[in-house]
Each structure stands twice: as C-alpha cells, then as structure tokens.
N, C-alpha and C. Protein backbone atom coordinates (compact mmCIF):
# COMPACT_ATOMS: atom_id res chain seq x y z
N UNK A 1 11.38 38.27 -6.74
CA UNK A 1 11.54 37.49 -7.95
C UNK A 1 10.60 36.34 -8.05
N UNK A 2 9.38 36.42 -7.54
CA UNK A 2 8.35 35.38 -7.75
C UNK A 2 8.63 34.62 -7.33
N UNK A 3 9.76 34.14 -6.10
CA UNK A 3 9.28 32.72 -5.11
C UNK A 3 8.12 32.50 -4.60
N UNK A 4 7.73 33.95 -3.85
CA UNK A 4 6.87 33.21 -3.37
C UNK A 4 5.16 32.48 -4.20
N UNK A 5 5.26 32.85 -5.59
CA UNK A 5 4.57 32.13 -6.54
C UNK A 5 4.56 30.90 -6.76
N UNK A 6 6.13 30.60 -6.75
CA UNK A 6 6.95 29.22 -6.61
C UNK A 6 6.64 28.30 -5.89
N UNK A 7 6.99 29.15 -4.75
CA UNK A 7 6.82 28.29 -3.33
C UNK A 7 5.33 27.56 -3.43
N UNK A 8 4.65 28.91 -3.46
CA UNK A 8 2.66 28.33 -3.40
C UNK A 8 2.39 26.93 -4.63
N UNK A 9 2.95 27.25 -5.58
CA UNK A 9 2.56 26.00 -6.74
C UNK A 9 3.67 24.62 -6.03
N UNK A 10 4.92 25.32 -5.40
CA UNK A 10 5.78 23.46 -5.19
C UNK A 10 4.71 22.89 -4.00
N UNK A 11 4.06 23.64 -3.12
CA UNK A 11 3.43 22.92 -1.64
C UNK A 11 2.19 22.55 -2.51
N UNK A 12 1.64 22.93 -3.25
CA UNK A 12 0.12 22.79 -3.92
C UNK A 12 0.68 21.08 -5.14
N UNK A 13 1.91 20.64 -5.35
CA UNK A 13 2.24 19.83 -6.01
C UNK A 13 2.61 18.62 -5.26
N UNK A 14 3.08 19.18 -3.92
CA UNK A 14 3.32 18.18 -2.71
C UNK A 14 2.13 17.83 -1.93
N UNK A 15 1.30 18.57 -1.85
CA UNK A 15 -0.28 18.35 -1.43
C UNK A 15 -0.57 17.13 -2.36
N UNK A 16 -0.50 17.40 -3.50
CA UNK A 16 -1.18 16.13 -4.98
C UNK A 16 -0.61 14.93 -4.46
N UNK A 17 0.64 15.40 -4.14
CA UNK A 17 1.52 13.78 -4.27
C UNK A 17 1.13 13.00 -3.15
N UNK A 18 0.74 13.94 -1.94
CA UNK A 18 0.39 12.99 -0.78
C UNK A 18 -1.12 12.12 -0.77
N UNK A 19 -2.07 13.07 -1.68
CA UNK A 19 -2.86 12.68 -2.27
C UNK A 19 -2.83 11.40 -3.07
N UNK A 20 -2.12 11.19 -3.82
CA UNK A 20 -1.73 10.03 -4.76
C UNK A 20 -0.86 9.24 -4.10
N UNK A 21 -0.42 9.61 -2.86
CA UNK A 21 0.05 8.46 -2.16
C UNK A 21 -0.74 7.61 -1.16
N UNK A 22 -1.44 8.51 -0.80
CA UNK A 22 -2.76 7.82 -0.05
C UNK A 22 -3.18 6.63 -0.64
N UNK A 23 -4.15 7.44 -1.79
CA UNK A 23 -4.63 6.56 -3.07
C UNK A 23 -3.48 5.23 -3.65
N UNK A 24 -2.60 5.22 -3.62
CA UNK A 24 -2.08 4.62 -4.42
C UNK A 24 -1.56 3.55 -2.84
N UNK A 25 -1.85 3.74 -1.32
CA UNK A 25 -1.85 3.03 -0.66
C UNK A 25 -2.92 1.63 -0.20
N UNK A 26 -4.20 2.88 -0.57
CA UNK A 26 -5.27 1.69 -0.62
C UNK A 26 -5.11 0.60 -1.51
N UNK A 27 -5.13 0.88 -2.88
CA UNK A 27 -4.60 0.15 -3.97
C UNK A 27 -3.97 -1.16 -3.43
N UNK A 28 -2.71 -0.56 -3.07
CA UNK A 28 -1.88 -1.58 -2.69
C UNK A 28 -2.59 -3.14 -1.90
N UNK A 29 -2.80 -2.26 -0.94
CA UNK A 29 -3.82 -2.55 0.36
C UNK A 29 -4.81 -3.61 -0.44
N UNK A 30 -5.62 -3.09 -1.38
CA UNK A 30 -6.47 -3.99 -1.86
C UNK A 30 -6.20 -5.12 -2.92
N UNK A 31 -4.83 -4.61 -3.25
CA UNK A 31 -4.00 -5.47 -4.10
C UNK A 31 -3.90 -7.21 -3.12
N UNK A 32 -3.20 -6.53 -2.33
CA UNK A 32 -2.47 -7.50 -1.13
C UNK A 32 -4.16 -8.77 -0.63
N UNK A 33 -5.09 -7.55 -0.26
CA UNK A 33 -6.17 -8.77 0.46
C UNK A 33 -6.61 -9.67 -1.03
N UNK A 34 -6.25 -8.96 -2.59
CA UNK A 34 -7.30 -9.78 -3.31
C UNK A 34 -6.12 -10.79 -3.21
N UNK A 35 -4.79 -10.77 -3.42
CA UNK A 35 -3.92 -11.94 -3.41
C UNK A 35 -3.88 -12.48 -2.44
N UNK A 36 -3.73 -12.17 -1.12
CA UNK A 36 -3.56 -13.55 0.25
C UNK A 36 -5.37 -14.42 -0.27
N UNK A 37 -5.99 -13.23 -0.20
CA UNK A 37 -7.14 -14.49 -0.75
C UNK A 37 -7.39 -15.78 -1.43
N UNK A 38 -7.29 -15.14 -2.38
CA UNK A 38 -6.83 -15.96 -3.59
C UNK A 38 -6.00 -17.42 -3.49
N UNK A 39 -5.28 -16.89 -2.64
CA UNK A 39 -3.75 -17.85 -1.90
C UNK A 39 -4.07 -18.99 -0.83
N UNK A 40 -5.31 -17.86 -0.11
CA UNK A 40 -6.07 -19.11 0.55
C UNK A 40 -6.69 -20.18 0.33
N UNK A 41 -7.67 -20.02 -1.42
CA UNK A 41 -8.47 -20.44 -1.82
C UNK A 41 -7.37 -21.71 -2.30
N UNK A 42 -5.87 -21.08 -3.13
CA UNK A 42 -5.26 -21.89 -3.77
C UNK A 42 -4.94 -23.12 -2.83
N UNK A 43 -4.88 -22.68 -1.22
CA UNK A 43 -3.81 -23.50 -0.56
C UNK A 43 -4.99 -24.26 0.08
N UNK A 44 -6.56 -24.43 0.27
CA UNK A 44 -7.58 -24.88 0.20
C UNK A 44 -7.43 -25.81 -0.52
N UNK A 45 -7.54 -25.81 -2.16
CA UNK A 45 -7.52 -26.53 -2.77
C UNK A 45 -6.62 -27.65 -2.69
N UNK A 46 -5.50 -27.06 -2.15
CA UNK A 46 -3.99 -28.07 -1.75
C UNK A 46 -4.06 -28.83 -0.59
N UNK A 47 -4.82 -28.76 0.34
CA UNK A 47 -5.55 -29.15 1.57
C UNK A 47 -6.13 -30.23 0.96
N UNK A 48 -7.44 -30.13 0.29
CA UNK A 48 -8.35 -31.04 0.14
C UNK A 48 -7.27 -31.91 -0.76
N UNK A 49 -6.44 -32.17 -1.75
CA UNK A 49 -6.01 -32.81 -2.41
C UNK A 49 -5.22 -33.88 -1.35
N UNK A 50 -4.29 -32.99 -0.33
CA UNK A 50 -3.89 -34.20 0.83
C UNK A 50 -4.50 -34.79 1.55
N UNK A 51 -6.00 -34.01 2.25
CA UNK A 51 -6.42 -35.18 2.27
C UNK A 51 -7.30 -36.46 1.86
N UNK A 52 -7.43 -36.27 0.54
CA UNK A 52 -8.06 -36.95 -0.44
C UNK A 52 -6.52 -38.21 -0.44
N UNK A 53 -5.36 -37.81 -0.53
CA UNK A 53 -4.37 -38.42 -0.31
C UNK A 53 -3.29 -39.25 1.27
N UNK A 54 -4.53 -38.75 1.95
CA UNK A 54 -4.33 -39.83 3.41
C UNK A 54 -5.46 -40.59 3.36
N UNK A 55 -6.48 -40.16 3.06
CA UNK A 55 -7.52 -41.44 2.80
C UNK A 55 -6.81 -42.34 2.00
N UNK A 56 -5.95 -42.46 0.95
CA UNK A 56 -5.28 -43.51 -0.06
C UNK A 56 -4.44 -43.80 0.94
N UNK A 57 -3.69 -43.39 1.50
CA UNK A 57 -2.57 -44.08 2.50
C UNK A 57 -3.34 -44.67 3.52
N UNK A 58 -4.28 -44.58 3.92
CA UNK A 58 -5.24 -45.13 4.82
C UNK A 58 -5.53 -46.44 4.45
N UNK A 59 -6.39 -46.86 3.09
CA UNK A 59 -6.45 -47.81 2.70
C UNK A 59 -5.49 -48.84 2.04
N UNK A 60 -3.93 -48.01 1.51
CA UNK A 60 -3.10 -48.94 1.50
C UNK A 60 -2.14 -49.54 2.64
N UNK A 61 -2.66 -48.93 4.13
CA UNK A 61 -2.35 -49.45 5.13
C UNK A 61 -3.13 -50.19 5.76
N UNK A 62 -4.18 -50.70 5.48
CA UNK A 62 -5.27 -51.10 5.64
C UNK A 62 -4.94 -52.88 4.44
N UNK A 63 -4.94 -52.21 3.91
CA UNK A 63 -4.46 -53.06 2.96
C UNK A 63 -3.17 -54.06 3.14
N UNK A 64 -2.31 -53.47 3.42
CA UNK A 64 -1.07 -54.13 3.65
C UNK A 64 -1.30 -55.18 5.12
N UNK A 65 -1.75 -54.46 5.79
CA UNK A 65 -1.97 -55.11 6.97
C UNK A 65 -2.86 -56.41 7.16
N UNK A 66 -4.31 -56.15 6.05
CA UNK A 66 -4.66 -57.28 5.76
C UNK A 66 -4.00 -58.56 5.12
N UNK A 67 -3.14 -58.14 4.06
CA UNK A 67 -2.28 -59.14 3.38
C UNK A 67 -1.04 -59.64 4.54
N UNK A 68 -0.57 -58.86 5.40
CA UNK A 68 -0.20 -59.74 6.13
C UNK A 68 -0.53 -60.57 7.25
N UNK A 69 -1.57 -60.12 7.68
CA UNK A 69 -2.82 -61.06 8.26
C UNK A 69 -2.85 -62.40 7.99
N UNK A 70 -3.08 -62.38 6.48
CA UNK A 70 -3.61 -63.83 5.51
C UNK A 70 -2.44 -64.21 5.19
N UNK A 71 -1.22 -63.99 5.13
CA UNK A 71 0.12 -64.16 5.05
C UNK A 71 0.56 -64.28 3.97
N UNK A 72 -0.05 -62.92 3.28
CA UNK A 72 0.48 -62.43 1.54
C UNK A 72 1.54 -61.31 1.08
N UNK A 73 1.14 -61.03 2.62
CA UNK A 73 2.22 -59.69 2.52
C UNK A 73 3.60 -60.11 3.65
N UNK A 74 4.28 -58.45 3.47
CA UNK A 74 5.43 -58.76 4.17
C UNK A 74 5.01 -57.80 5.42
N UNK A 75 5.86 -57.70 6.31
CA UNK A 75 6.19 -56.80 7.18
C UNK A 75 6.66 -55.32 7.17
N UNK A 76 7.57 -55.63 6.08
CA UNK A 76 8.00 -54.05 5.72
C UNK A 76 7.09 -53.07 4.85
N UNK A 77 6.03 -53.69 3.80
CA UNK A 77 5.11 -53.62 3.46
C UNK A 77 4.31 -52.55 4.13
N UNK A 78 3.80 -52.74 5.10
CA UNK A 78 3.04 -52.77 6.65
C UNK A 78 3.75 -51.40 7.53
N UNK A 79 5.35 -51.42 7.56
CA UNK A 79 5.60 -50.28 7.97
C UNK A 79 6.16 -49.15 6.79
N UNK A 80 6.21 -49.73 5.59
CA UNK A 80 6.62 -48.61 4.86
C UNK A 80 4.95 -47.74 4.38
N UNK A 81 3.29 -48.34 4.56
CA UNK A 81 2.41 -47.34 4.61
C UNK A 81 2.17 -46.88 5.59
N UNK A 82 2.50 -47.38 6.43
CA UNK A 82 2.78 -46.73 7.87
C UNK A 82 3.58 -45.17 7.94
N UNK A 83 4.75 -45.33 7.53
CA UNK A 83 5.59 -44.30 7.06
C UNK A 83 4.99 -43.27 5.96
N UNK A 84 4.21 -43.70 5.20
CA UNK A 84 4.08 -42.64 4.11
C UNK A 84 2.24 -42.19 4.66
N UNK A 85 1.87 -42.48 5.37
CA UNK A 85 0.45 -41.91 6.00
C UNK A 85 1.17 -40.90 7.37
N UNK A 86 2.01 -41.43 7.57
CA UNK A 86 2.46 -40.40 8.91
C UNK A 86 3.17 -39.06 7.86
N UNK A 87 3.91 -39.35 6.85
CA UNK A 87 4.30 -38.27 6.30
C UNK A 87 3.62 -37.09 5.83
N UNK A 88 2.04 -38.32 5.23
CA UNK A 88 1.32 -37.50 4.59
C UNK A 88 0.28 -36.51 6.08
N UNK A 89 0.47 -37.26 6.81
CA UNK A 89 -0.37 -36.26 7.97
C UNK A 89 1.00 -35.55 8.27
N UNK A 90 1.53 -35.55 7.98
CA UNK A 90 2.54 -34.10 8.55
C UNK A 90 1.96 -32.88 8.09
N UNK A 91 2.02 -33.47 6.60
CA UNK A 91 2.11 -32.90 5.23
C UNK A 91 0.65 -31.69 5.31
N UNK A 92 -0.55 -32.55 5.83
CA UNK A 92 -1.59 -32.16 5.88
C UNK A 92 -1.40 -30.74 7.20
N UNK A 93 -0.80 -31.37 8.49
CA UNK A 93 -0.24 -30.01 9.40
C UNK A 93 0.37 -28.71 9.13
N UNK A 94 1.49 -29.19 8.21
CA UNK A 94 1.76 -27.83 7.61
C UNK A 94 1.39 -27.27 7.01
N UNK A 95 -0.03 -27.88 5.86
CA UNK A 95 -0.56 -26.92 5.17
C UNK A 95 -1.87 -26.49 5.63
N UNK A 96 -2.65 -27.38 6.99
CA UNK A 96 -3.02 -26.08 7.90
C UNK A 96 -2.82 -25.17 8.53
N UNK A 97 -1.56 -24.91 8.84
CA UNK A 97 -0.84 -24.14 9.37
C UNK A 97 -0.23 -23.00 8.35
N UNK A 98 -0.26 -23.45 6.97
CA UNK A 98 -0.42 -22.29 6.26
C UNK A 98 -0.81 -21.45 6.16
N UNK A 99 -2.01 -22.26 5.86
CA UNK A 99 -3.96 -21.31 5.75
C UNK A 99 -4.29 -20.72 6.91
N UNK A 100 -3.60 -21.44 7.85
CA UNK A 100 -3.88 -20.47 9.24
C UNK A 100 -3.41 -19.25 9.22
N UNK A 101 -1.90 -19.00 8.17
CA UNK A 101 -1.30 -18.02 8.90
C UNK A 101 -1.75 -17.06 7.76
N UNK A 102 -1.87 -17.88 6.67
CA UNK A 102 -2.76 -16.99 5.37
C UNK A 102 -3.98 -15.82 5.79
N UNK A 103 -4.32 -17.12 6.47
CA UNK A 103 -5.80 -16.37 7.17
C UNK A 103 -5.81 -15.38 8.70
N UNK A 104 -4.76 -15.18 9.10
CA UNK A 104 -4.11 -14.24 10.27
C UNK A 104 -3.59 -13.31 9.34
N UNK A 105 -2.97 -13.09 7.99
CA UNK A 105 -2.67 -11.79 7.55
C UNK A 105 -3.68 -11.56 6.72
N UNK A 106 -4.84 -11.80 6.19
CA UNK A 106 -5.78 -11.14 5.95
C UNK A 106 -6.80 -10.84 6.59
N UNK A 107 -6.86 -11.04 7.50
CA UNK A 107 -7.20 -10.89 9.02
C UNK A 107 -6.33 -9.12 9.23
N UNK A 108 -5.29 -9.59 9.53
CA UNK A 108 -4.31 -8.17 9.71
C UNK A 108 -4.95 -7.34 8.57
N UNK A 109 -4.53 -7.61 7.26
CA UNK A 109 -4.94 -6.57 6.26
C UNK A 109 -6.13 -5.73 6.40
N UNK A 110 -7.31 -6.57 6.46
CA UNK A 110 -8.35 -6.05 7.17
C UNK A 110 -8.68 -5.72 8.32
N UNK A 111 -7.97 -5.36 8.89
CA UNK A 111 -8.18 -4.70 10.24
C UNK A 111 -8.73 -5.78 11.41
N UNK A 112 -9.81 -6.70 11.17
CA UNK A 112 -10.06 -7.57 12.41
C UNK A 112 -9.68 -8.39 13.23
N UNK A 113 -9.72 -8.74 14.09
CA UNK A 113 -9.15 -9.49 15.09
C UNK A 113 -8.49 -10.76 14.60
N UNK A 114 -7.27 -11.30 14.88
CA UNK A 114 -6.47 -11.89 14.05
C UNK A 114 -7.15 -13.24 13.67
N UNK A 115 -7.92 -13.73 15.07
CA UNK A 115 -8.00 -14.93 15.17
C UNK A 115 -9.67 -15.55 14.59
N UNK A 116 -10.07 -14.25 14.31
CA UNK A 116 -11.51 -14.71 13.16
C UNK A 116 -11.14 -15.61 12.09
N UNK A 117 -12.32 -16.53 12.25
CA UNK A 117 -12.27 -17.27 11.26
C UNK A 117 -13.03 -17.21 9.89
N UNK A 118 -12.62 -17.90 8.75
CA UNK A 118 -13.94 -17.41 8.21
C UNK A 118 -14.17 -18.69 7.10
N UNK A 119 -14.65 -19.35 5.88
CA UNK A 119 -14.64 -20.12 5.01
C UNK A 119 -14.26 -19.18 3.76
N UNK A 120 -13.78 -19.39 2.92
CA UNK A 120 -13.52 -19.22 1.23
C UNK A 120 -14.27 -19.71 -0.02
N UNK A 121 -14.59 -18.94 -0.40
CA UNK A 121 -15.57 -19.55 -1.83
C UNK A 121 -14.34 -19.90 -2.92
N UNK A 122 -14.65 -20.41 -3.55
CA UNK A 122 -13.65 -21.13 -4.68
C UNK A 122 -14.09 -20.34 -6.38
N UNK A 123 -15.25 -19.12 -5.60
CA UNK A 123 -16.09 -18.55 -6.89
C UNK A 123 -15.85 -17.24 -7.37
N UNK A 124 -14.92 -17.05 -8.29
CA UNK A 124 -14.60 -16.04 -8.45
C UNK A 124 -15.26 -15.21 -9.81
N UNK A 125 -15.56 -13.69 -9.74
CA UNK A 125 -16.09 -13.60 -11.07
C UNK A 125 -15.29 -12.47 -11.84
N UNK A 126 -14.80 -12.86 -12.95
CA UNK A 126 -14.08 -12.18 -13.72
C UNK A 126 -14.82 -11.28 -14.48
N UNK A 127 -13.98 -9.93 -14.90
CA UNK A 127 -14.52 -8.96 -15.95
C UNK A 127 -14.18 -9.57 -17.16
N UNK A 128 -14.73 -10.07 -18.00
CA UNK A 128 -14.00 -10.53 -19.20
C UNK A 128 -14.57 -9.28 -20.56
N UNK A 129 -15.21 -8.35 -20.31
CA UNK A 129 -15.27 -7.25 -21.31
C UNK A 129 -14.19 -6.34 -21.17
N UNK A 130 -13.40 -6.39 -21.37
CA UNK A 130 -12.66 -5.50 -20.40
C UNK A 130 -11.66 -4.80 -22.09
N UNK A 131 -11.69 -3.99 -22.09
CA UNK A 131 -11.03 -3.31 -23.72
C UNK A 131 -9.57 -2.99 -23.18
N UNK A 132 -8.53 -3.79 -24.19
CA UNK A 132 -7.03 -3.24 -24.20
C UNK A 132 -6.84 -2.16 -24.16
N UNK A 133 -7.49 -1.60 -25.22
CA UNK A 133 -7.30 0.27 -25.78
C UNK A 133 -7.86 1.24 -24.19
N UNK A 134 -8.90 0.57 -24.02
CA UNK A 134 -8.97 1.20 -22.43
C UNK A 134 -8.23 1.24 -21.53
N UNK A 135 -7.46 0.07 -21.24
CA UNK A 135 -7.09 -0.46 -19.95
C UNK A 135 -5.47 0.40 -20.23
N UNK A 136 -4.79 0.63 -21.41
CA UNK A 136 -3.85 1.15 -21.70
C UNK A 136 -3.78 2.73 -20.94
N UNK A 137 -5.01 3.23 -21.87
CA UNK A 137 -4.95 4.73 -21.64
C UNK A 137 -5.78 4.89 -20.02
N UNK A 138 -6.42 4.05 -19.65
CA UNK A 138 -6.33 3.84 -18.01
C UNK A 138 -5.65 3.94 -17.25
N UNK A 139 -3.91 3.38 -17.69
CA UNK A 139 -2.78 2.70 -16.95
C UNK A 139 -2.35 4.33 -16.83
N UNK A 140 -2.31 4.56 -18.22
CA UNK A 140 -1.48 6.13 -18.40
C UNK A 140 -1.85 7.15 -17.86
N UNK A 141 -3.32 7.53 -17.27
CA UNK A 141 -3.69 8.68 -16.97
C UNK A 141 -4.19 8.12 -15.38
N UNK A 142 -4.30 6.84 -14.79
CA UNK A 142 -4.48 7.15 -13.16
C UNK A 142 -3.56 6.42 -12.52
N UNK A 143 -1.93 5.99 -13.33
CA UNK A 143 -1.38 4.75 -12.64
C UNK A 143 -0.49 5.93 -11.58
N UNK A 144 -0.55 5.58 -10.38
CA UNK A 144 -0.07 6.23 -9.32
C UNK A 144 1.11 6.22 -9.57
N UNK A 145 2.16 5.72 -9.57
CA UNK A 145 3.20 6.04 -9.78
C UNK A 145 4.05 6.60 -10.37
N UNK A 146 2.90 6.93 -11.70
CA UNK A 146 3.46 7.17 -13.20
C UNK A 146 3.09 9.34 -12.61
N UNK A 147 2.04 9.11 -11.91
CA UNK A 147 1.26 10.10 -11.07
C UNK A 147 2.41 10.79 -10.66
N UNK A 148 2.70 10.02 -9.31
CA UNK A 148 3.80 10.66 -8.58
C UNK A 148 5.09 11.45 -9.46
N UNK A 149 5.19 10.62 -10.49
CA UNK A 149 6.83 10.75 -10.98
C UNK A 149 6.83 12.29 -11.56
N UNK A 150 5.75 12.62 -12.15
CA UNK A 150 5.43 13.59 -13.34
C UNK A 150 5.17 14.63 -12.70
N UNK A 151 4.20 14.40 -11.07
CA UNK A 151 4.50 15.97 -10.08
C UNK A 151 6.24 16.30 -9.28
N UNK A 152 6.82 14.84 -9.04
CA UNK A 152 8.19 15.21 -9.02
C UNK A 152 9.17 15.58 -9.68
N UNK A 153 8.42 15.73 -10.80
CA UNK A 153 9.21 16.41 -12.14
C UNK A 153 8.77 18.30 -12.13
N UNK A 154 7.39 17.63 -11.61
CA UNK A 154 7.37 19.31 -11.52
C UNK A 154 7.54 19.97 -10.19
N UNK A 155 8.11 19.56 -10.02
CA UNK A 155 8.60 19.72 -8.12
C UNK A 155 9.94 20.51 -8.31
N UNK A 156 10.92 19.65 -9.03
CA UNK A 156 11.98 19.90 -9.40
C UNK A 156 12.10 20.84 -10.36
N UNK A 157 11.23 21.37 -11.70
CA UNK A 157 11.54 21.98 -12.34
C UNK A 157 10.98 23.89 -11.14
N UNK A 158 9.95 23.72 -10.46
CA UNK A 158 9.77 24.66 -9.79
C UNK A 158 10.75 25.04 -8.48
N UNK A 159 11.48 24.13 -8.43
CA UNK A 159 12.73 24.57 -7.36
C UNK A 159 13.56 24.99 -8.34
N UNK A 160 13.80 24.38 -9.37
CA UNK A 160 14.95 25.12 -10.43
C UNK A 160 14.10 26.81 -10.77
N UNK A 161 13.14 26.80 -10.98
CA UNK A 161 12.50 28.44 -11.17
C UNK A 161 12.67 29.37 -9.73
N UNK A 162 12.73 28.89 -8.73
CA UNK A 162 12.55 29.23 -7.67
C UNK A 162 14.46 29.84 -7.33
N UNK A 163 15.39 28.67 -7.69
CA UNK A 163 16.37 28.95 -7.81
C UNK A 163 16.87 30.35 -8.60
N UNK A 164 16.87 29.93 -9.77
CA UNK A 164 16.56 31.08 -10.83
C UNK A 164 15.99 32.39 -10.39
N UNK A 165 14.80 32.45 -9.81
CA UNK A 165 14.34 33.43 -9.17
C UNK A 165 15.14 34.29 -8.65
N UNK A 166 15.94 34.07 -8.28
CA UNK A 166 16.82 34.69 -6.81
C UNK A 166 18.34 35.34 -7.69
N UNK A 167 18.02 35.46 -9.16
CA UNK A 167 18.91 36.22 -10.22
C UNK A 167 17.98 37.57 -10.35
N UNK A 168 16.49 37.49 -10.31
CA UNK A 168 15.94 38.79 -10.50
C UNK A 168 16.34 39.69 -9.39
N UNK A 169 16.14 40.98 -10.00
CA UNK A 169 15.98 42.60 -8.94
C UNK A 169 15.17 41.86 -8.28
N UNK A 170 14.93 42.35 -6.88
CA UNK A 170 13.96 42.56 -6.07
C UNK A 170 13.36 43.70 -5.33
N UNK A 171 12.29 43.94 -5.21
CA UNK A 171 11.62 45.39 -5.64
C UNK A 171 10.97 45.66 -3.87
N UNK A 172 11.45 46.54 -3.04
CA UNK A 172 11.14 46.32 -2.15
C UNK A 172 10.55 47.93 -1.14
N UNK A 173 9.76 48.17 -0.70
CA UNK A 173 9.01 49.25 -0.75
C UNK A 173 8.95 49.30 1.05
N UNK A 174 9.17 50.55 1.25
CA UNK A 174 9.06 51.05 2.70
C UNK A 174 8.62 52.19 2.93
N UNK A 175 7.36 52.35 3.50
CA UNK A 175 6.55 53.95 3.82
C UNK A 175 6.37 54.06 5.24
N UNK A 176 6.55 55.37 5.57
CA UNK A 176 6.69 55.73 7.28
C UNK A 176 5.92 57.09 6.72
N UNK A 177 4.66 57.04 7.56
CA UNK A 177 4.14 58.67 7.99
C UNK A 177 4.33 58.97 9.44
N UNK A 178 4.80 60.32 9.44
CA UNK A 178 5.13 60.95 10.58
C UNK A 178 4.70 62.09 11.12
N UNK A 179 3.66 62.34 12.22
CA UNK A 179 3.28 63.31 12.84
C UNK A 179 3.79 63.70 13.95
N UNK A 180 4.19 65.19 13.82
CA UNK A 180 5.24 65.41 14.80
C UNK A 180 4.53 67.22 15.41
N UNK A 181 4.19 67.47 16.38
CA UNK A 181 4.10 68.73 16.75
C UNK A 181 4.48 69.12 18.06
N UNK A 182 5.02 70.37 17.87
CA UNK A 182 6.08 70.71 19.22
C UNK A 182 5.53 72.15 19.63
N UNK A 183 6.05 71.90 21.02
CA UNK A 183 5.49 73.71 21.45
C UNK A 183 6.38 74.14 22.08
N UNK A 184 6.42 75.31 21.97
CA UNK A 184 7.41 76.45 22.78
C UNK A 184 7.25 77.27 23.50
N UNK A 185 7.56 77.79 24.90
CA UNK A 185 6.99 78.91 25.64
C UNK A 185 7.77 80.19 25.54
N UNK A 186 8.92 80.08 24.50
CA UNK A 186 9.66 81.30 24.20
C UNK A 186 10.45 80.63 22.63
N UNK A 187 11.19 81.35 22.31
CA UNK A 187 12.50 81.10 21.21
C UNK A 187 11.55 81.61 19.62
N UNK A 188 11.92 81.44 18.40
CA UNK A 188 11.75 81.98 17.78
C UNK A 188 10.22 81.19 16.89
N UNK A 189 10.00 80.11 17.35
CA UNK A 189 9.16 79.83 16.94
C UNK A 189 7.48 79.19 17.89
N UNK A 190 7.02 79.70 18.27
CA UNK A 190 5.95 79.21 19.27
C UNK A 190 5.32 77.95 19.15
N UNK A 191 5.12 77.30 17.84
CA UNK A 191 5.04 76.12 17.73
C UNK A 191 5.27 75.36 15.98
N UNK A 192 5.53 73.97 16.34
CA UNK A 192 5.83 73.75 15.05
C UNK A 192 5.02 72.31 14.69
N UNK A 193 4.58 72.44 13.56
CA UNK A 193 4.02 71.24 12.96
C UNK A 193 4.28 70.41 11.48
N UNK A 194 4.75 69.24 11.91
CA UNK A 194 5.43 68.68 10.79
C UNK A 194 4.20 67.33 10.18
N UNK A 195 3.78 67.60 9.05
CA UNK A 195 3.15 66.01 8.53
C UNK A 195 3.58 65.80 7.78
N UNK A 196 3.47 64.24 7.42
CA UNK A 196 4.13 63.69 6.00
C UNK A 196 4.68 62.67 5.96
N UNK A 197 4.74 62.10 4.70
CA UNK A 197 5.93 60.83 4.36
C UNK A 197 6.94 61.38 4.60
N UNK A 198 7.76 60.56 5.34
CA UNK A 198 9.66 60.31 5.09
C UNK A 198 9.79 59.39 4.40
C-alpha cells in the first residue's frame, strides 16, 4: 500500500528539517555574538561614564579637604566624598567585571580561548536601504522556523498517508523454480525429469 513511498518522502522531510536546524543554529549563534557585542560596546560606554565620574568625586574630595584645611569646611563634608568616591570605585569594579564576563562569553561563542582579550569599536555600520516589501517576503520564505513548522506538517500529514496505507490490498508475489531429476535401476519408470514453476 505505498509505505514504503511514504516512508522514503517522511526521512527525505526529516533530512530538510535537520538541515534547517543546523542553519537556523548558526543564525542563532550569530545572533547571540552580534548582541553580547554590542553589550560590550554598550557596557564600555558605561565604564567610561564612571570613570569620567570618579574623576568628579576625586576633585570634590580634593576639594572638601582643602576647605577644611583653610577652615571652611566641615569634617563630615570630607568623609561623606570620601564615601561616595569609594562607592563610585566599587561601582567602576563591577562594571569591569561585567565586560570581563561579557567578554569570556563571546570568547565562548566564538570558540577561542576564554581569556583573550580584545578592544571594541564603538563603529557600527548599518544597512539603511533595506526594503519592507523585501524583508517581509524574506521573513516568509527563509525564516527557519516558519521552515521547520511547514515540513512538520508534512511529516504528519505523510504518517497519516502512511497510516491510511495499511487499509489498501497488499499485493504480494512468490516464485520458486524447481529442478528435480531422479533415476531408477528397476520399477516402472527408469528415470524421471521434472522442470518448472511451482
């Protein structure tokens, strides 16, 4: 009843899908390094802003300390920039320690050794021609998932045929040729020879 027709088109549909899962792994894959990137660059930018912002705590501790020197300031003055430059160098630790670890999973993503280092450009270049009407019927005819769903549709409708199948006759054919010759040294026949299908 034509399974095994069945069968050959469901493995030839599961072949595609592993295909499009591959593909649709790199993707990912390249999804992931353009964003930790990106993330680096962002958390770069967040870097330089703190410490553009301990240099200011620098000089208003600097500051305070002078005024109480000359005896304009107070004391608490003196330890409360004290307090907010130690915060802000915390501040600055953990967000090297970000970028560090930013930069250890794209490191991972890309395969090299965790502990390479590398710098970030802040220069990114955009496609800005880029057509809606394209990018639509783009989405629709290579989006992997949309991929996958539509051979598991036909996955399923060929196990339902395959099912079905197994309502037809099945037509099944068996041929035996047989050569047979015998001899006799008495009785009524001296020898006999049989050919042919059974």
């Amino acid at each position: 009843g034509l399974a095994l027709f069945i069968t050959y088109d469901r493995l030839k549909e599961l072949r595609d899908i592993g295909e499009v899962n591959f593909k649709a792994e790199v993707e990912r894959t390249i999804a992931s390094v353009t964003n930790v990137y990106s993330d680096i660059v962002r958390q770069s930018k967040t870097l330089k802003v703190i410490e553009e912002g301990i240099k200011i705590s620098e000089e208003r501790l600097r500051l305070a300390e002078d005024k109480l020197e000359v005896g304009a300031g107070a004391g608490v003055d003196v330890l409360q920039a004290k307090v907010d430059l130690n915060s802000d160098k915390s501040t600055l630790l953990r967000q090297q320690l970000n970028i560090n670890n930013l930069k250890t999973t794209l490191n991972q993503l890309l395969g090299i050794e965790i502990n390479t280092d590398f710098y970030t450009t802040e220069v990114f270049q955009l496609n800005t021609g880029l057509n809606y009407d394209d990018l639509l019927g783009s989405l629709l005819n290579k989006n992997s998932s949309l991929i996958i769903s539509e051979k598991n549709k036909n996955i399923s409708s060929l196990m339902l045929r395959g099912l079905k199948s197994l309502r037809f006759p099945r037509v099944s054919a068996f041929v035996n040729y047989n050569y047979l010759y015998s001899e006799s040294q008495a009785g009524f026949t001296i020898s006999n020879q049989n050919l042919g299908f059974t």
